[in-house]
Every structure is written in structure tokens, then in C-alpha cells.
N, C-alpha and C. Protein backbone atom coordinates (compact mmCIF):
# COMPACT_ATOMS: atom_id res chain seq x y z
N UNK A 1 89.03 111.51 118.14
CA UNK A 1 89.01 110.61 119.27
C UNK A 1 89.85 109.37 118.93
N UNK A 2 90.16 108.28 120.06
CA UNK A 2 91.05 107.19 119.57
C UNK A 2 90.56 106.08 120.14
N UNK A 3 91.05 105.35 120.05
CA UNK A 3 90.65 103.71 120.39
C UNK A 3 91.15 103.31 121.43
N UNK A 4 90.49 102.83 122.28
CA UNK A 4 90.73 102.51 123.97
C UNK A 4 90.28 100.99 123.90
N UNK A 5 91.73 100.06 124.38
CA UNK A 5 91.71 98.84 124.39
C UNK A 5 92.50 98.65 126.00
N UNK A 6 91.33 98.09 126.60
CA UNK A 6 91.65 97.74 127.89
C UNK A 6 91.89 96.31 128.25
N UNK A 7 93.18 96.07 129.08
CA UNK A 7 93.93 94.75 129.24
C UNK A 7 93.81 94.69 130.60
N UNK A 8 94.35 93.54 131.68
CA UNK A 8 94.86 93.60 132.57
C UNK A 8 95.35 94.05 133.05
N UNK A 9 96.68 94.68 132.10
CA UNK A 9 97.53 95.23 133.08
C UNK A 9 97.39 97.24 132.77
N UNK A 10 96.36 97.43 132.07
CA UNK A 10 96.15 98.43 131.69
C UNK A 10 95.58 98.78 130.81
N UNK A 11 95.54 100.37 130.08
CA UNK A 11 94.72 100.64 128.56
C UNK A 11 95.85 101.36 127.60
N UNK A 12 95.27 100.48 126.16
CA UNK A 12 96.15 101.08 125.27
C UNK A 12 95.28 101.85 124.73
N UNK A 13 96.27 102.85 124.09
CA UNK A 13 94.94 103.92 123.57
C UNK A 13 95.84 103.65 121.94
N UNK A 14 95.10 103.74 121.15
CA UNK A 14 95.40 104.02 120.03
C UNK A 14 94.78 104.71 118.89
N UNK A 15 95.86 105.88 118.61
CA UNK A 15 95.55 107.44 118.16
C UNK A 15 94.83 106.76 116.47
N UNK A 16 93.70 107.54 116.27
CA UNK A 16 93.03 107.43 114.53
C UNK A 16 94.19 107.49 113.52
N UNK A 17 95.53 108.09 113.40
CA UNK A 17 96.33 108.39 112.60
C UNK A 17 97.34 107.02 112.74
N UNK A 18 97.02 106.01 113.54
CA UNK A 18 97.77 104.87 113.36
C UNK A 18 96.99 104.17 112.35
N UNK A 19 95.33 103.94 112.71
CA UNK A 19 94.61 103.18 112.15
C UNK A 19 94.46 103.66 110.91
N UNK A 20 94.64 105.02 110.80
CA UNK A 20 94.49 105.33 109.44
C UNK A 20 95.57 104.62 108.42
N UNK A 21 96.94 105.13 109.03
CA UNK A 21 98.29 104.41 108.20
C UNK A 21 98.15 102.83 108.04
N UNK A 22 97.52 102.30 109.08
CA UNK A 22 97.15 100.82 108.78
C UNK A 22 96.14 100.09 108.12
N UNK A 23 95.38 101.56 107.56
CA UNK A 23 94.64 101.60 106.50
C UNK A 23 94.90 101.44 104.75
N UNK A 24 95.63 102.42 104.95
CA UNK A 24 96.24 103.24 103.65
C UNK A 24 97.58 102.28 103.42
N UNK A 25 98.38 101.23 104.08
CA UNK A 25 98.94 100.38 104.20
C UNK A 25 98.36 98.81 103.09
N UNK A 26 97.24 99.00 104.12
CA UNK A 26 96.34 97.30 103.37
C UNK A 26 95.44 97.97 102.50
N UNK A 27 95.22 99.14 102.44
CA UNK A 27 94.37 99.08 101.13
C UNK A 27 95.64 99.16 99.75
N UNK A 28 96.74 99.55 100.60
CA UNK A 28 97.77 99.92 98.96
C UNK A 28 98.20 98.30 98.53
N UNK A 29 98.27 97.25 99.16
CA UNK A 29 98.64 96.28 98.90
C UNK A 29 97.11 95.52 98.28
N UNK A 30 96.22 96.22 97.87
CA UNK A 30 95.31 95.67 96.89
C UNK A 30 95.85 95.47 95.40
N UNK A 31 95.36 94.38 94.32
CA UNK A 31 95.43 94.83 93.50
C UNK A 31 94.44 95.72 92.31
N UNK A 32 94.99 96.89 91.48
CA UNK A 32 94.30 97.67 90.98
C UNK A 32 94.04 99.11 91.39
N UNK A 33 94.85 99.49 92.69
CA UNK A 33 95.39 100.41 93.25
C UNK A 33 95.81 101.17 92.74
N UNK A 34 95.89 102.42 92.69
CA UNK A 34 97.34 103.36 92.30
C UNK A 34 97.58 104.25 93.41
N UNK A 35 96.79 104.59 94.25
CA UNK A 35 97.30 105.08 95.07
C UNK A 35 95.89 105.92 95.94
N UNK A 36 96.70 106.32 97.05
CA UNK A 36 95.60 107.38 97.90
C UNK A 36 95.12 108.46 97.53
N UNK A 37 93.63 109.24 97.14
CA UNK A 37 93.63 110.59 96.58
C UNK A 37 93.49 111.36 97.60
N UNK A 38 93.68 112.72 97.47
CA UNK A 38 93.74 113.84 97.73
C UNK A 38 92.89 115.28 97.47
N UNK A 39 92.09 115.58 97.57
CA UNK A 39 91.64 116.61 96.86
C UNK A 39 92.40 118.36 97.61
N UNK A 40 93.12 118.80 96.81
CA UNK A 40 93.18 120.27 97.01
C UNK A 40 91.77 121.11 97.47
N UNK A 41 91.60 121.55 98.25
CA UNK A 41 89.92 122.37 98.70
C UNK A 41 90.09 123.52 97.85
N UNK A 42 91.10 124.46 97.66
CA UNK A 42 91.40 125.55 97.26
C UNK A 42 90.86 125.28 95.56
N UNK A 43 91.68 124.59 95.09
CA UNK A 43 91.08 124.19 93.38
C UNK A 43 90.61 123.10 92.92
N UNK A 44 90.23 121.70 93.78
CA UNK A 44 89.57 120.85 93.06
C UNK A 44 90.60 120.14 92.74
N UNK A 45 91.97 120.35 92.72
CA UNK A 45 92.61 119.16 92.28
C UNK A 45 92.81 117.92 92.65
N UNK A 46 92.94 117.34 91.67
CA UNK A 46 93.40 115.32 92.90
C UNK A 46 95.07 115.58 92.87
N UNK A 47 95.20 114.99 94.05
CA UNK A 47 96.36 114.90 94.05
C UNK A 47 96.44 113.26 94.79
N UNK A 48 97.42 112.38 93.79
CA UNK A 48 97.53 111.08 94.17
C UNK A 48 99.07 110.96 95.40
N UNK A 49 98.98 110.43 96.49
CA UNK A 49 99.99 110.41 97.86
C UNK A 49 100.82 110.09 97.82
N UNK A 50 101.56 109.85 98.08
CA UNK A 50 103.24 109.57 98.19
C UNK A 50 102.72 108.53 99.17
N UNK A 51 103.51 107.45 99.78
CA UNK A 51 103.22 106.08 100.39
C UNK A 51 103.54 107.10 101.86
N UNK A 52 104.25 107.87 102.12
CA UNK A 52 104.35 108.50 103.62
C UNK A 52 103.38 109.95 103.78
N UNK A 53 102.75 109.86 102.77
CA UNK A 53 101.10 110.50 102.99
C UNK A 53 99.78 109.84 103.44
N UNK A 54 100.00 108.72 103.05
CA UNK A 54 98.67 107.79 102.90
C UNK A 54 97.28 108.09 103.62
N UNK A 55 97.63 108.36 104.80
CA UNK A 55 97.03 108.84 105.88
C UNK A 55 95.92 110.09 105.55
N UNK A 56 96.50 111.19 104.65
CA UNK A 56 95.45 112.02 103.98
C UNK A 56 94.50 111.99 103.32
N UNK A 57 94.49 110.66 102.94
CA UNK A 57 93.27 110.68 102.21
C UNK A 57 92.48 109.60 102.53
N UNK A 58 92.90 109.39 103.74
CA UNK A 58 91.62 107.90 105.35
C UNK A 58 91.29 109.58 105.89
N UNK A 59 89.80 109.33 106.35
CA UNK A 59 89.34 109.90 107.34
C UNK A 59 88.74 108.77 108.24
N UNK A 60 89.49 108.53 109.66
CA UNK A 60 89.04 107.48 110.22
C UNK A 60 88.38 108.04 111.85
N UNK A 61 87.15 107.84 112.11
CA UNK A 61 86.59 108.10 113.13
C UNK A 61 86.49 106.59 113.99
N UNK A 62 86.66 106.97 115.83
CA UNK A 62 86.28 105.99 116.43
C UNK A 62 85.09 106.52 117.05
N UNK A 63 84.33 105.60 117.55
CA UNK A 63 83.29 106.13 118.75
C UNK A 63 82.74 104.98 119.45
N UNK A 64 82.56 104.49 120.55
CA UNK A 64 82.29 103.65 121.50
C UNK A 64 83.72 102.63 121.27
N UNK A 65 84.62 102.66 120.76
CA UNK A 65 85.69 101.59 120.24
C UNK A 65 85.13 100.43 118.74
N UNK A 66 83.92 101.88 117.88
CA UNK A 66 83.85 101.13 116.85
C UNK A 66 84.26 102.35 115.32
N UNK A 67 84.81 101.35 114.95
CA UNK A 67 85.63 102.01 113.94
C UNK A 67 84.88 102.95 112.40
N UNK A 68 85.02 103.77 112.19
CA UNK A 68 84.59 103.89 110.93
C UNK A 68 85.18 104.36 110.10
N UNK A 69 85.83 104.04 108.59
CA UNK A 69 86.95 104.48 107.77
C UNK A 69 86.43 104.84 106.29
N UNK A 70 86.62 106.13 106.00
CA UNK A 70 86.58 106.39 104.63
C UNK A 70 88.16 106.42 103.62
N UNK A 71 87.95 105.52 102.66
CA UNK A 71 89.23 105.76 102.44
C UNK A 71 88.66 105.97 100.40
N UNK A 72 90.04 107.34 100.28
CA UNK A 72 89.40 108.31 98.89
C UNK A 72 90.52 107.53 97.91
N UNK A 73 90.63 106.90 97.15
CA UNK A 73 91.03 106.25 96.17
C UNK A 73 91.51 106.80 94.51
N UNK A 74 92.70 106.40 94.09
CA UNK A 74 92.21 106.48 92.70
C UNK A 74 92.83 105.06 92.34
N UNK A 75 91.77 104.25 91.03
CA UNK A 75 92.19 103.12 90.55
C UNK A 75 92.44 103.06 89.08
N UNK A 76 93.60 102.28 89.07
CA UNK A 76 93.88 101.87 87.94
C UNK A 76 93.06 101.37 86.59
N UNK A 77 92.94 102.19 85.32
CA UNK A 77 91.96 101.85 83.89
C UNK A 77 91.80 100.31 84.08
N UNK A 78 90.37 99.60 83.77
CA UNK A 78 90.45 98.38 83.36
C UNK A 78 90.48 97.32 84.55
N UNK A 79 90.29 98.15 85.64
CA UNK A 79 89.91 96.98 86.62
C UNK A 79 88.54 97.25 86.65
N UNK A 80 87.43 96.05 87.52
CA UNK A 80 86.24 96.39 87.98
C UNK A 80 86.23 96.97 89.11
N UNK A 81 85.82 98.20 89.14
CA UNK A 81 85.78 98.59 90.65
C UNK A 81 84.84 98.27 91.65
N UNK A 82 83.84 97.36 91.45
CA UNK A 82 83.42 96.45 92.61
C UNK A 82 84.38 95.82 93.27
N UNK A 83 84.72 94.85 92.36
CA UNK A 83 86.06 94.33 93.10
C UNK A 83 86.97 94.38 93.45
N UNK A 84 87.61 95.55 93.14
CA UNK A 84 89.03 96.26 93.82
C UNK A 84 88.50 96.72 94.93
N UNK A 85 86.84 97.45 95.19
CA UNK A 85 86.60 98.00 96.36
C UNK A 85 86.55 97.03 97.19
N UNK A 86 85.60 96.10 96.73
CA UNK A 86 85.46 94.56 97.80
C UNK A 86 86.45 94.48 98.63
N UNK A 87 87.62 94.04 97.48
CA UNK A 87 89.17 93.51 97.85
C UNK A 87 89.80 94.67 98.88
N UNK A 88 89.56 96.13 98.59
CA UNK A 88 90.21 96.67 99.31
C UNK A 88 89.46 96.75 101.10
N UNK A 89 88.29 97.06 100.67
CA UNK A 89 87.26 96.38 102.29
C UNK A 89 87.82 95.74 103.09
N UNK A 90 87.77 94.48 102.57
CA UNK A 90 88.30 93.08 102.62
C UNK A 90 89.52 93.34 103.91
N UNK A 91 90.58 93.54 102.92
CA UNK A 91 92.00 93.56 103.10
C UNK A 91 91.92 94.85 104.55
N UNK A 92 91.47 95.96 104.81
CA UNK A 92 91.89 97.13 105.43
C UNK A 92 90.96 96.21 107.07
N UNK A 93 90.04 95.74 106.51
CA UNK A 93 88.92 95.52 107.67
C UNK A 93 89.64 94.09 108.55
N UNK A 94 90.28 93.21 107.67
CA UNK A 94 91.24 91.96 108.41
C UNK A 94 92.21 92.53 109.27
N UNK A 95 93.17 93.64 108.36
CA UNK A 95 94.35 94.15 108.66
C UNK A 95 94.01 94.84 110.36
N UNK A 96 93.15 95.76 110.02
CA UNK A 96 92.93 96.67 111.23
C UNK A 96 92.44 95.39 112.65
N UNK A 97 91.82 94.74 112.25
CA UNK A 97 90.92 93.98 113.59
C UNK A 97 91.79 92.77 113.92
N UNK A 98 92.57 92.86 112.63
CA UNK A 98 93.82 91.52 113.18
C UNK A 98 94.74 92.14 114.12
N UNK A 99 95.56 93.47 113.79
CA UNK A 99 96.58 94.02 114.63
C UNK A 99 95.71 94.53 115.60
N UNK A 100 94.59 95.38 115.89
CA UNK A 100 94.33 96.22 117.13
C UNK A 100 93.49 95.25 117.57
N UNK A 101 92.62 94.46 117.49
CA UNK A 101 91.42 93.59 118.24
C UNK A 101 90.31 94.57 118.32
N UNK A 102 90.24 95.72 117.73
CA UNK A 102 89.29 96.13 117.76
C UNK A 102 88.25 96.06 116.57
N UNK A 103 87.21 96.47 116.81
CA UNK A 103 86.12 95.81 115.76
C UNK A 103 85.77 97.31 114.67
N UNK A 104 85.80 96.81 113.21
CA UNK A 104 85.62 98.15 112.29
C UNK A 104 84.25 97.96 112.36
N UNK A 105 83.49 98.69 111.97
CA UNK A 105 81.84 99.24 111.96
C UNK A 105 81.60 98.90 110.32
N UNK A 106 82.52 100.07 109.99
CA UNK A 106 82.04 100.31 108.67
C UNK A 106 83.38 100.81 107.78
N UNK A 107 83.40 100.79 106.52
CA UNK A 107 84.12 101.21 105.75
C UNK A 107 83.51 101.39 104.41
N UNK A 108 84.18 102.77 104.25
CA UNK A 108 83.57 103.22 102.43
C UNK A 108 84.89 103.61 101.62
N UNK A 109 85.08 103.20 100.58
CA UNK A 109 85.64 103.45 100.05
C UNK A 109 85.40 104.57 98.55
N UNK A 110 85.77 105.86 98.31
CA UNK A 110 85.27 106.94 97.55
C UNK A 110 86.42 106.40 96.24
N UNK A 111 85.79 105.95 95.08
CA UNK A 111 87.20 106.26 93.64
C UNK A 111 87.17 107.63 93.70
N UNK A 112 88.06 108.12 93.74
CA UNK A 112 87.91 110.02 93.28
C UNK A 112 88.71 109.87 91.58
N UNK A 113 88.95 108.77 90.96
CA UNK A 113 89.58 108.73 90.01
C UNK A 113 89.99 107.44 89.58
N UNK A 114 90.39 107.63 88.05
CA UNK A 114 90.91 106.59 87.23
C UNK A 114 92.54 106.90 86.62
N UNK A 115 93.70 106.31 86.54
CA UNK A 115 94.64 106.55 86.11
C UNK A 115 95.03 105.87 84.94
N UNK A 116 95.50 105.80 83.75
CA UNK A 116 96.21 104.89 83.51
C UNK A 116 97.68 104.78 83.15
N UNK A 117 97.57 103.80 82.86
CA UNK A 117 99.35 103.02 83.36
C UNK A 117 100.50 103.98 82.78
């Protein structure tokens, strides 16, 4: 489903796969990041995204025009991951409600992993 923002002069609809990229956008500009995960279904593998994947690894649902975003992570050795998650919360939940005006619900963020440098 997508996000229905009604104006004066009409309704914008805006598709989950925007909000997702505008997800996977402000959460990559966290620091302690490495990138979006992936899991292969077939074998269990992680696979970390390419920046024009990002989107695969947000699962973003709307419903009444309220948002809800899982976004699957892997972070960098040696950060705290409270606070990279915080920070990434933070950052995806401003980003999204600053550009669309619409309101996020909720957001979880999954580490599926640790990398290091």
C-alpha cells in the first residue's frame, strides 16, 4: 500500500519504495554504518547492498497514512549499537516526516551483522 497526502489542489500518493529509498538514504548517512543487509532465503547468506539496492533490506508498510519501517542493518566492529540504532531512528524518522509530512509510527531497526574495517 502507499501513502496518500491530500492537498488542495489534489492527492499525492506516495509509493513504499520511495519511503523506503528515503530510508536506506538517512539511515546510510549514520555514523557506524556499513551498509544495508540482505539475507539470501535460499542459504542464509548476508549479503551487504550496493547504495542502488538500499531499498532491499527496508521493509516499509503504510496503513491509515502511518508509517512503519524495518530497516536490516550491518554495523561496523566497535561502535555501541544502542547508539548507532538511536542515531539511525533518529535520522530516517526526521528525514521521512521532514520530506513527505507524513507521520512514521514506528521504526525497528534489525543488526543482522558486524563487519570490520
Amino acid at each position: 500500500m502507499s501513502a496518500n497526502v491530500k492537498t488542495d489542489g489534489g492527492n499525492i500518493i506516495i509509493e513504499n519504495t520511495v519511503l523506503a529509498h528515503i530510508a536506506g538514504i538517512s539511515a546510510m548517512e549514520s555514523y557506524g554504518i556499513v551498509g544495508m543487509a540482505s539475507k539470501s532465503a535460499t542459504d542464509g547468506l548476508l549479503e551487504i547492498l550496493k547504495f542502488d539496492n538500499l531499498s532491499k533490506g527496508i521493509k516499509v508498510s503504510t496503513e491509515d497514512n502511518q508509517i512503519n519501517i524495518e530497516l536490516h542493518v550491518v554495523l561496523e566492529y566497535g561502535v555501541k549499537i544502542s547508539v548507532v540504532g538511536e542515531n539511525i531512528i533518529d535520522r530516517v524518522r526526521f528525514n521521512i516526516e521532514n520530506l513527505t509530512g507524513l507521520k512514521v509510527d514506528n521504526i525497528e531497526v534489525f543488526v543482522e551483522g558486524i563487519r570490520l574495517k
